[in-house]
N, C-alpha and C. Protein backbone atom coordinates (compact mmCIF):
# COMPACT_ATOMS: atom_id res chain seq x y z
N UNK A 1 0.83 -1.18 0.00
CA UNK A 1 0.00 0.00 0.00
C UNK A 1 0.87 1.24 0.00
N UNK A 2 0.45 2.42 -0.06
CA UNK A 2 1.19 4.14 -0.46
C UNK A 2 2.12 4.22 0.76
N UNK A 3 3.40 3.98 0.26
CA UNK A 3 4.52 4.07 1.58
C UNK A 3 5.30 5.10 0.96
N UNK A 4 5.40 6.24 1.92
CA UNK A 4 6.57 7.39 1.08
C UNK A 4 7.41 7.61 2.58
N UNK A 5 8.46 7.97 1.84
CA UNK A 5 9.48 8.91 3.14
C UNK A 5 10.32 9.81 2.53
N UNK A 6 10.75 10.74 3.29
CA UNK A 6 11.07 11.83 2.79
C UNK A 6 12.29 12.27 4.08
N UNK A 7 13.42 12.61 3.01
CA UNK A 7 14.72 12.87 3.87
C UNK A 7 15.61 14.28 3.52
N UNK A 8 15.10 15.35 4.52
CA UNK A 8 15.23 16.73 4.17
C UNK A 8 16.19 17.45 4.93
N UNK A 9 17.66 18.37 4.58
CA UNK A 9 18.49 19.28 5.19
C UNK A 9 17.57 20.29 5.09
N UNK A 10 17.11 21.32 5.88
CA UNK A 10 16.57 22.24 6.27
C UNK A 10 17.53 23.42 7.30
N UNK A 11 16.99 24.55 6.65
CA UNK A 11 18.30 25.67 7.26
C UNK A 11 17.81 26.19 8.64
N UNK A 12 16.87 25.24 9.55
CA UNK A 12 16.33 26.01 10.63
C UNK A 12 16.40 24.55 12.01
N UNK A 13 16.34 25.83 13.32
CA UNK A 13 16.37 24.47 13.97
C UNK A 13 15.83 23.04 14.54
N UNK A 14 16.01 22.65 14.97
CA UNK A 14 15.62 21.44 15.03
C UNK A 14 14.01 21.33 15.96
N UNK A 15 14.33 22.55 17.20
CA UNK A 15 13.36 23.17 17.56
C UNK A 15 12.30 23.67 17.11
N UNK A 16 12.78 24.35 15.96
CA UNK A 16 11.48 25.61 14.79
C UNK A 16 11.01 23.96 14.39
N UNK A 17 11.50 23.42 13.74
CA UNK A 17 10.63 22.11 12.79
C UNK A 17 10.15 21.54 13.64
N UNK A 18 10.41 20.56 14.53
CA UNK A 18 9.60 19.99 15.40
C UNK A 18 8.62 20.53 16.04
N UNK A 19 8.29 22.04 16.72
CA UNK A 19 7.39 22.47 17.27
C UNK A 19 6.40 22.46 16.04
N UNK A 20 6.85 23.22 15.09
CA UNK A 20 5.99 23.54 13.45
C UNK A 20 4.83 22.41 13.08
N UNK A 21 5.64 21.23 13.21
CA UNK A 21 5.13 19.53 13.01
C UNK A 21 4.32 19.52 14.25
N UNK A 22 4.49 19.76 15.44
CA UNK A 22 3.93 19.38 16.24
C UNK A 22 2.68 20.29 16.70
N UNK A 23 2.22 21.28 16.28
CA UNK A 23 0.82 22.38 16.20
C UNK A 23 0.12 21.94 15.20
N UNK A 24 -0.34 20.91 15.23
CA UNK A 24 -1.52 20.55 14.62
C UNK A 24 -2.47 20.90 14.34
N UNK A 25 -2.89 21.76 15.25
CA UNK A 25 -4.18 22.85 15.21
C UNK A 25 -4.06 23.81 13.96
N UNK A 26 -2.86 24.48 13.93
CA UNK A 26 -2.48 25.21 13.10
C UNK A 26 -2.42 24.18 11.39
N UNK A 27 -2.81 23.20 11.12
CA UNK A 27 -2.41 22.87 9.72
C UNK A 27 -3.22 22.73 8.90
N UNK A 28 -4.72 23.72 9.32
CA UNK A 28 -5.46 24.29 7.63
C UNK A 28 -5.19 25.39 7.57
N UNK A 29 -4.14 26.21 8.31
CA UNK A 29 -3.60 27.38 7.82
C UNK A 29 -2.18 27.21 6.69
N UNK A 30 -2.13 25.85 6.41
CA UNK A 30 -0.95 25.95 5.46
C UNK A 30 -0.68 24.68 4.96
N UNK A 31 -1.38 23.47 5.10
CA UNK A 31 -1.29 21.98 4.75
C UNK A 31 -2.48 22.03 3.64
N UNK A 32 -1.87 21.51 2.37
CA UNK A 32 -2.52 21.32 1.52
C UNK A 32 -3.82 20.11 1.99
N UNK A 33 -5.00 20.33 1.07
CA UNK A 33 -6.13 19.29 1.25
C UNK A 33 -6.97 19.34 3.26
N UNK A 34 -5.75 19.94 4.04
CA UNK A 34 -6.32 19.85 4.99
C UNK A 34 -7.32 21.07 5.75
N UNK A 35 -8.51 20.84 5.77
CA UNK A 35 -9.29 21.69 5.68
C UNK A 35 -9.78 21.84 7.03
N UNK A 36 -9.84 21.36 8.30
CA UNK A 36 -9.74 21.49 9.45
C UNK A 36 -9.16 20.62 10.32
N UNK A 37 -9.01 21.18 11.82
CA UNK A 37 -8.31 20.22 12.16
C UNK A 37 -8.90 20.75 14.06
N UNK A 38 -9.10 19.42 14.63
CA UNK A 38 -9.53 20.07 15.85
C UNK A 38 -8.39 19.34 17.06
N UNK A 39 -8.40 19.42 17.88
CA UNK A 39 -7.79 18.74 19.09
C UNK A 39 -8.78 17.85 20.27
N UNK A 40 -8.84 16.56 19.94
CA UNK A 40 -9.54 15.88 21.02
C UNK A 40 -9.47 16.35 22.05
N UNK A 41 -8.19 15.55 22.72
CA UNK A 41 -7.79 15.82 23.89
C UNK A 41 -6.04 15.60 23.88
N UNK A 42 -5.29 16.06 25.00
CA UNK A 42 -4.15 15.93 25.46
C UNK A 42 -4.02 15.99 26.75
N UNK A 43 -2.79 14.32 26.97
CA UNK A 43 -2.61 14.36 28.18
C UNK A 43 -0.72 13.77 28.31
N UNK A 44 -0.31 14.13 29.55
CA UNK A 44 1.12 13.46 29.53
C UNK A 44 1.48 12.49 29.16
N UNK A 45 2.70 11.92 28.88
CA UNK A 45 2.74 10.71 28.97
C UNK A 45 4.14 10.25 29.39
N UNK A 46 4.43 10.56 30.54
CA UNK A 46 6.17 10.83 31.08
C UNK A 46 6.62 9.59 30.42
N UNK A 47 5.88 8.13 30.49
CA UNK A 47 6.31 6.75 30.02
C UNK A 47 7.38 6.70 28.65
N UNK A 48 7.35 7.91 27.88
CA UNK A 48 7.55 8.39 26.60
C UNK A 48 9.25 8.84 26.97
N UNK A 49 9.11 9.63 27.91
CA UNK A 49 9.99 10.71 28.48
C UNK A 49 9.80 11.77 28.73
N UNK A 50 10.40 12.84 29.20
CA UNK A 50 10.22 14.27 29.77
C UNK A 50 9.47 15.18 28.72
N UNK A 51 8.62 15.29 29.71
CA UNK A 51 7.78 16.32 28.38
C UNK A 51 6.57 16.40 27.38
N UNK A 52 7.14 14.41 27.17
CA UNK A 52 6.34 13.85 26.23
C UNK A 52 4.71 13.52 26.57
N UNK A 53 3.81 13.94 25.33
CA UNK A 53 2.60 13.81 25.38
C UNK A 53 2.09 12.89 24.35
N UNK A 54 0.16 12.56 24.80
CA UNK A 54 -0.01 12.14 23.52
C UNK A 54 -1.75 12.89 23.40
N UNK A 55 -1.75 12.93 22.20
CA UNK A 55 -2.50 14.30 21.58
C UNK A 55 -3.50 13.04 20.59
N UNK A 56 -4.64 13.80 20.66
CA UNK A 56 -6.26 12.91 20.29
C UNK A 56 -6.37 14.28 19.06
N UNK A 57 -6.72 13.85 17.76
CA UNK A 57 -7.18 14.97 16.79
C UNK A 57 -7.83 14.60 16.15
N UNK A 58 -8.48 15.45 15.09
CA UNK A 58 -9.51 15.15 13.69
C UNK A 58 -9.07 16.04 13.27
N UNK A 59 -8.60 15.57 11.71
CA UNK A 59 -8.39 16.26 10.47
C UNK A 59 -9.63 16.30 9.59
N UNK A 60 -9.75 16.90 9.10
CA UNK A 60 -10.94 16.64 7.88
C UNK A 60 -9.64 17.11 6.61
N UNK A 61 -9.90 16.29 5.82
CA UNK A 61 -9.00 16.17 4.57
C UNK A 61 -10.28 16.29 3.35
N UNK A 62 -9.77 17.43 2.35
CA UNK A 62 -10.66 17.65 0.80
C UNK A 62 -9.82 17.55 -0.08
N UNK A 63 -10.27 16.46 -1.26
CA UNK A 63 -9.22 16.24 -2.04
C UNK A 63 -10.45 15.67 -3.09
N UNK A 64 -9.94 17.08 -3.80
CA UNK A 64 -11.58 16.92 -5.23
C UNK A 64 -12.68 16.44 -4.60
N UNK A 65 -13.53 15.42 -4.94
CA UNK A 65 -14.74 15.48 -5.03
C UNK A 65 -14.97 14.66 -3.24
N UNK A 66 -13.93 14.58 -2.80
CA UNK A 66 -13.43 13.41 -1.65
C UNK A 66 -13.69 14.30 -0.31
N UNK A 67 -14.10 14.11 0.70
CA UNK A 67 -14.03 15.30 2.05
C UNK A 67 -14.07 14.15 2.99
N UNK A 68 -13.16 13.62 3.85
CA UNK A 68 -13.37 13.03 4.90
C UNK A 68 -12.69 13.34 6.10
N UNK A 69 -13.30 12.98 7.40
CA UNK A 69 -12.69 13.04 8.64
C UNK A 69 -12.34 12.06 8.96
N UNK A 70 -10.82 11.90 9.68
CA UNK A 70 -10.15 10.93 10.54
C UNK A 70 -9.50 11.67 11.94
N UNK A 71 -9.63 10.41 12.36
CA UNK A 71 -8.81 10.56 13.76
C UNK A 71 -7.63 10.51 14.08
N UNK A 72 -6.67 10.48 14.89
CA UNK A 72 -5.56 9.38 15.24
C UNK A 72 -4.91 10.73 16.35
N UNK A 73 -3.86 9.21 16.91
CA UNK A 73 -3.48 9.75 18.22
C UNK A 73 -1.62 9.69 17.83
N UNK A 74 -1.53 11.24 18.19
CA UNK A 74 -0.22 11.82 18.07
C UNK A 74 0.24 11.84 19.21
N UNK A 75 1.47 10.77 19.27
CA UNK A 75 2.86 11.07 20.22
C UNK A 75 3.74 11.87 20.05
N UNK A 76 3.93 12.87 20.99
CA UNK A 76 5.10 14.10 20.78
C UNK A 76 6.10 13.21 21.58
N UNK A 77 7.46 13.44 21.04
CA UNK A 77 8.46 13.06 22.07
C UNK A 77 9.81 14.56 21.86
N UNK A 78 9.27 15.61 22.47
CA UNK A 78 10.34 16.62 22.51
C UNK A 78 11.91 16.00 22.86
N UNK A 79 12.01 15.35 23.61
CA UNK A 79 13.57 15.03 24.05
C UNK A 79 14.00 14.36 22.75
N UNK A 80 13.67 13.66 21.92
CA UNK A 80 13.97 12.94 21.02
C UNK A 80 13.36 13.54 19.70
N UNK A 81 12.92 14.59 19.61
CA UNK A 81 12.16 15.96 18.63
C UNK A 81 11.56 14.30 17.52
N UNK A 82 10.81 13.55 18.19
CA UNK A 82 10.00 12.58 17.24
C UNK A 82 8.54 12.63 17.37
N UNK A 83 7.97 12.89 16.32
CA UNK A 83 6.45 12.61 16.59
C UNK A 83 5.82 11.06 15.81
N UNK A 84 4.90 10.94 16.29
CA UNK A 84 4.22 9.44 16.22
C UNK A 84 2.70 9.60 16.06
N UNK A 85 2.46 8.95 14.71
CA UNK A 85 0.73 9.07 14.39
C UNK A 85 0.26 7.49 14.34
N UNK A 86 -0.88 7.49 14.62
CA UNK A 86 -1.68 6.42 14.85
C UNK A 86 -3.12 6.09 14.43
N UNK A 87 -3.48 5.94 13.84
CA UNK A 87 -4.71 5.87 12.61
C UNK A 87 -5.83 5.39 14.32
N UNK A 88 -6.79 5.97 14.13
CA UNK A 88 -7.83 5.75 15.08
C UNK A 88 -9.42 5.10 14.32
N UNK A 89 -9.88 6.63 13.98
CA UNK A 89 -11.07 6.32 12.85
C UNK A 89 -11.26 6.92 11.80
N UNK A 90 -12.29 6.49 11.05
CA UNK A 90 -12.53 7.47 9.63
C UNK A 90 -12.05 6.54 8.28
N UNK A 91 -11.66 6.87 7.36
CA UNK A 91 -11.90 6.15 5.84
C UNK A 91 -10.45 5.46 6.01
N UNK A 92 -9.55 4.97 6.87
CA UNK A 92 -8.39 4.55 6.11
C UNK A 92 -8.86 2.94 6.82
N UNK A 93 -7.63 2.02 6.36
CA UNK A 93 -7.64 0.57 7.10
C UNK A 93 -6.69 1.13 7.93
N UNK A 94 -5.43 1.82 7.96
CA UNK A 94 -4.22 2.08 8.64
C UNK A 94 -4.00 2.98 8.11
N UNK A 95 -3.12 3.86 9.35
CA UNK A 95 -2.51 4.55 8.67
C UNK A 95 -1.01 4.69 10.00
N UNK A 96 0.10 4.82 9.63
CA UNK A 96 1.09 5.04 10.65
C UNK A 96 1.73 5.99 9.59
N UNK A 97 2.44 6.96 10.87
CA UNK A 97 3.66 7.99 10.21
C UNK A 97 4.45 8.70 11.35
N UNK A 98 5.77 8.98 11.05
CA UNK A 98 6.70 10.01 11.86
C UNK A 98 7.50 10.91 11.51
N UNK A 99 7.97 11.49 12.58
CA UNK A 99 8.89 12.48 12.05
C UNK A 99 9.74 12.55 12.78
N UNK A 100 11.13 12.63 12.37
CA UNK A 100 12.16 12.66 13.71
C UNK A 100 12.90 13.77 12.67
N UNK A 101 12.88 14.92 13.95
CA UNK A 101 14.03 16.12 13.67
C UNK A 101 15.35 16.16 14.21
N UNK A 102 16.23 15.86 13.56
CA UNK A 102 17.88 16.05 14.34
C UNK A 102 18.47 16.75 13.80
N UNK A 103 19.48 17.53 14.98
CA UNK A 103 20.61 18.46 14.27
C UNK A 103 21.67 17.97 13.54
N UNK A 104 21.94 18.71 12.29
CA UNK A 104 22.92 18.79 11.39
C UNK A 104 23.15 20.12 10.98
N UNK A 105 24.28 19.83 11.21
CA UNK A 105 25.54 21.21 10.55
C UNK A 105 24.59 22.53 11.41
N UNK A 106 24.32 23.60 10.27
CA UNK A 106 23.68 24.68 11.35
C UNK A 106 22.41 24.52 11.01
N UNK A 107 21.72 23.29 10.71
CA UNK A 107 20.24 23.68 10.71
C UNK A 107 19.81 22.05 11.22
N UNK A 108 18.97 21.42 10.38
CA UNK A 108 18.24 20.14 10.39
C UNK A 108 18.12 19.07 9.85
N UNK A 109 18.04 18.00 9.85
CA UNK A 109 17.47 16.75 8.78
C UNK A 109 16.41 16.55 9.54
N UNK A 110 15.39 16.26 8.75
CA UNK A 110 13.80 16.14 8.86
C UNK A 110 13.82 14.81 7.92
N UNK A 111 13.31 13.94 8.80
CA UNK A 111 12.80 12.20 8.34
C UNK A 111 11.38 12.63 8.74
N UNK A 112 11.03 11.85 7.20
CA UNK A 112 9.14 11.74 7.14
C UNK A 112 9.10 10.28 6.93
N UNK A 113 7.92 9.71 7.17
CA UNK A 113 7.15 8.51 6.78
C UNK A 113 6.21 8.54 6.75
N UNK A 114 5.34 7.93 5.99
CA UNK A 114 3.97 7.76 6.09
C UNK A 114 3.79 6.16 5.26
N UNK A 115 2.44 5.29 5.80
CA UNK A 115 1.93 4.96 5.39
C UNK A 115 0.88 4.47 5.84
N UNK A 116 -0.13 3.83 4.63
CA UNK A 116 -1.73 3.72 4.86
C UNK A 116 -2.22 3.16 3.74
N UNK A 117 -3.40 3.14 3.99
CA UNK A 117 -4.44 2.48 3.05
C UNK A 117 -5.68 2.88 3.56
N UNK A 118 -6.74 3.46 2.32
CA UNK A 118 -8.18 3.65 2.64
C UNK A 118 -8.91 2.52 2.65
N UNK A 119 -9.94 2.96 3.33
CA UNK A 119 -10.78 1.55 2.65
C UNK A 119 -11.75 1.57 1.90
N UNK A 120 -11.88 2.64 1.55
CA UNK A 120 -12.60 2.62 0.20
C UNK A 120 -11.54 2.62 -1.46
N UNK A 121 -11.93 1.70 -1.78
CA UNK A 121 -10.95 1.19 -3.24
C UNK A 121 -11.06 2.56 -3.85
N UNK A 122 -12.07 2.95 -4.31
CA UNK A 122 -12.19 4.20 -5.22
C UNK A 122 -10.84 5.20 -4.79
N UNK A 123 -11.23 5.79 -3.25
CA UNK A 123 -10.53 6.62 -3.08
C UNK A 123 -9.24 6.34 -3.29
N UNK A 124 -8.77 4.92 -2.65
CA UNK A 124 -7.08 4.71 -2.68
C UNK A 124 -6.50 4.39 -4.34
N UNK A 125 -7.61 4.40 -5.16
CA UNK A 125 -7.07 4.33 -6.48
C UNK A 125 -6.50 5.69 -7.13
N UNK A 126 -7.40 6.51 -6.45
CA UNK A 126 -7.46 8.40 -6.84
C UNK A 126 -6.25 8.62 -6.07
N UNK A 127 -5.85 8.36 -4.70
CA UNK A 127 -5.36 8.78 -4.05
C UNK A 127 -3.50 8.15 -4.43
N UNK A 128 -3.94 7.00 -4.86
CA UNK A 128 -2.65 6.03 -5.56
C UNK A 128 -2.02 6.86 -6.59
N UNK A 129 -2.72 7.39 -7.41
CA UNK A 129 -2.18 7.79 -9.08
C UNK A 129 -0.94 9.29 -8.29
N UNK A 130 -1.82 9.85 -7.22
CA UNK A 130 -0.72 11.14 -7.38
C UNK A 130 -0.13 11.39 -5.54
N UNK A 131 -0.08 10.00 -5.32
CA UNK A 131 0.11 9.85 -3.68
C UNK A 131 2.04 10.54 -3.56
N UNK A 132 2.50 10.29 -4.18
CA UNK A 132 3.73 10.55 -3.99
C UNK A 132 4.13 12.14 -4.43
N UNK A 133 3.45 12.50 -5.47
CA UNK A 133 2.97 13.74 -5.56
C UNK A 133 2.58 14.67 -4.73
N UNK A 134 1.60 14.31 -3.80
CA UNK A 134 0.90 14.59 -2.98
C UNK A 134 1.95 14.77 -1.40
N UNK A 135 2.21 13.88 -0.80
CA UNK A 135 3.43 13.89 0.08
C UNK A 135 4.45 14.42 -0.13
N UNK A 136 4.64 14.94 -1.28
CA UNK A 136 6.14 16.08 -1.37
C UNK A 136 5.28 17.03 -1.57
N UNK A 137 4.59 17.59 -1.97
CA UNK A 137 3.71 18.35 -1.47
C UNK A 137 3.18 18.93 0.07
N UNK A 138 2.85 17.92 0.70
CA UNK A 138 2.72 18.22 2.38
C UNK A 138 4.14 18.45 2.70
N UNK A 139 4.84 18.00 2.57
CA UNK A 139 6.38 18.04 3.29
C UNK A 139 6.47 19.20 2.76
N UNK A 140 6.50 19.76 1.78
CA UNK A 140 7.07 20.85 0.65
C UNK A 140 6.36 22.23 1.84
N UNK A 141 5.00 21.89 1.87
CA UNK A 141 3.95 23.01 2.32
C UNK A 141 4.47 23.85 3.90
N UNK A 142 5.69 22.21 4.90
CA UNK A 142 5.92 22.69 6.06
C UNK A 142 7.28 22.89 5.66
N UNK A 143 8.14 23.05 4.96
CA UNK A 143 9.16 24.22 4.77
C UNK A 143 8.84 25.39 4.41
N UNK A 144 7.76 25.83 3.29
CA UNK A 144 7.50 26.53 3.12
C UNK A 144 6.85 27.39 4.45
N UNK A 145 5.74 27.25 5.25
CA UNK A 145 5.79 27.01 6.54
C UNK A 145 6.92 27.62 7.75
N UNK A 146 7.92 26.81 7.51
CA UNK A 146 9.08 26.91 8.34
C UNK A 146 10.02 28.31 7.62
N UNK A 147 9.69 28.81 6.32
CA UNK A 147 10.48 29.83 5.90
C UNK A 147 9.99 30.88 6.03
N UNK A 148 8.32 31.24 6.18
CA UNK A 148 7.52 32.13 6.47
C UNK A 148 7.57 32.62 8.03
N UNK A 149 8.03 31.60 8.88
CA UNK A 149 7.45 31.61 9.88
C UNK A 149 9.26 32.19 10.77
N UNK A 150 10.23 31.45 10.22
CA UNK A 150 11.77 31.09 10.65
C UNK A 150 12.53 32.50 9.67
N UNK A 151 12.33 32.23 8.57
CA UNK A 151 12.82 33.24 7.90
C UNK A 151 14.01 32.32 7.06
């Protein structure tokens, strides 16, 4: 099924990207297709490590004639600048993805992953033809993002 990853030097810190990734609330102000986004709930989760939480959301995603809401539960791990998604409910069979920000030279490498599967055939056929397209695209949208915001 649609497995992409994405391996990015970025001129900002490791801090700016990871927090950026990690405001979720904030990503129908600048994430393509994503058209709202709410916050369940959040609660600690020291088990993780210092700091670390895990975060309940709904995205609603529009993509042409397509509008759906999903769930899933986001692990922040600040000490280790990694976040962790977890497919809950809504149109996919699965979905897992992360991001781990580490320092290099004077800025960042940013590791993406994603993958999933809908369960509706239609959609994952639509969603198949320009999926990789589409994910350098989202990745593309939070540098852009990170240059507006970082400079």
């Amino acid at each position: 099924m649609p497995h992409h990853s994405e391996n990015r030097l970025l001129p900002y810190t490791p801090e700016q990207i990871y927090d950026l990734v990690a405001d979720v609330a904030r990503y129908p102000e600048f994430l393509p297709w994503t058209a709202a986004a709410r916050i369940r709930s959040r609660r600690p989760a020291p088990e993780r490590g210092e700091g670390a939480e895990v975060m309940e959301a709904d995205l609603v995603i529009s993509f042409k004639v397509f509008r759906e809401k999903f769930g899933s539960r986001v692990v922040l791990i600040p000490g280790e600048r990694r976040i962790e998604t977890e497919y809950l409910d809504g149109p996919f069979k699965y979905l897992h993805s992360f991001w781990v920000v580490e320092p290099e030279g004077e800025g960042c490498r940013v590791r993406f992953e994603v993958d999933f599967e809908f369960r509706n055939a239609i959609l994952q056929k639509v969603i198949g033809l320009v999926f990789d397209e589409a994910m350098r695209r989202v990745v593309g949208a939070f540098e852009t993002r990170a240059r507006k915001l970082y400079g």
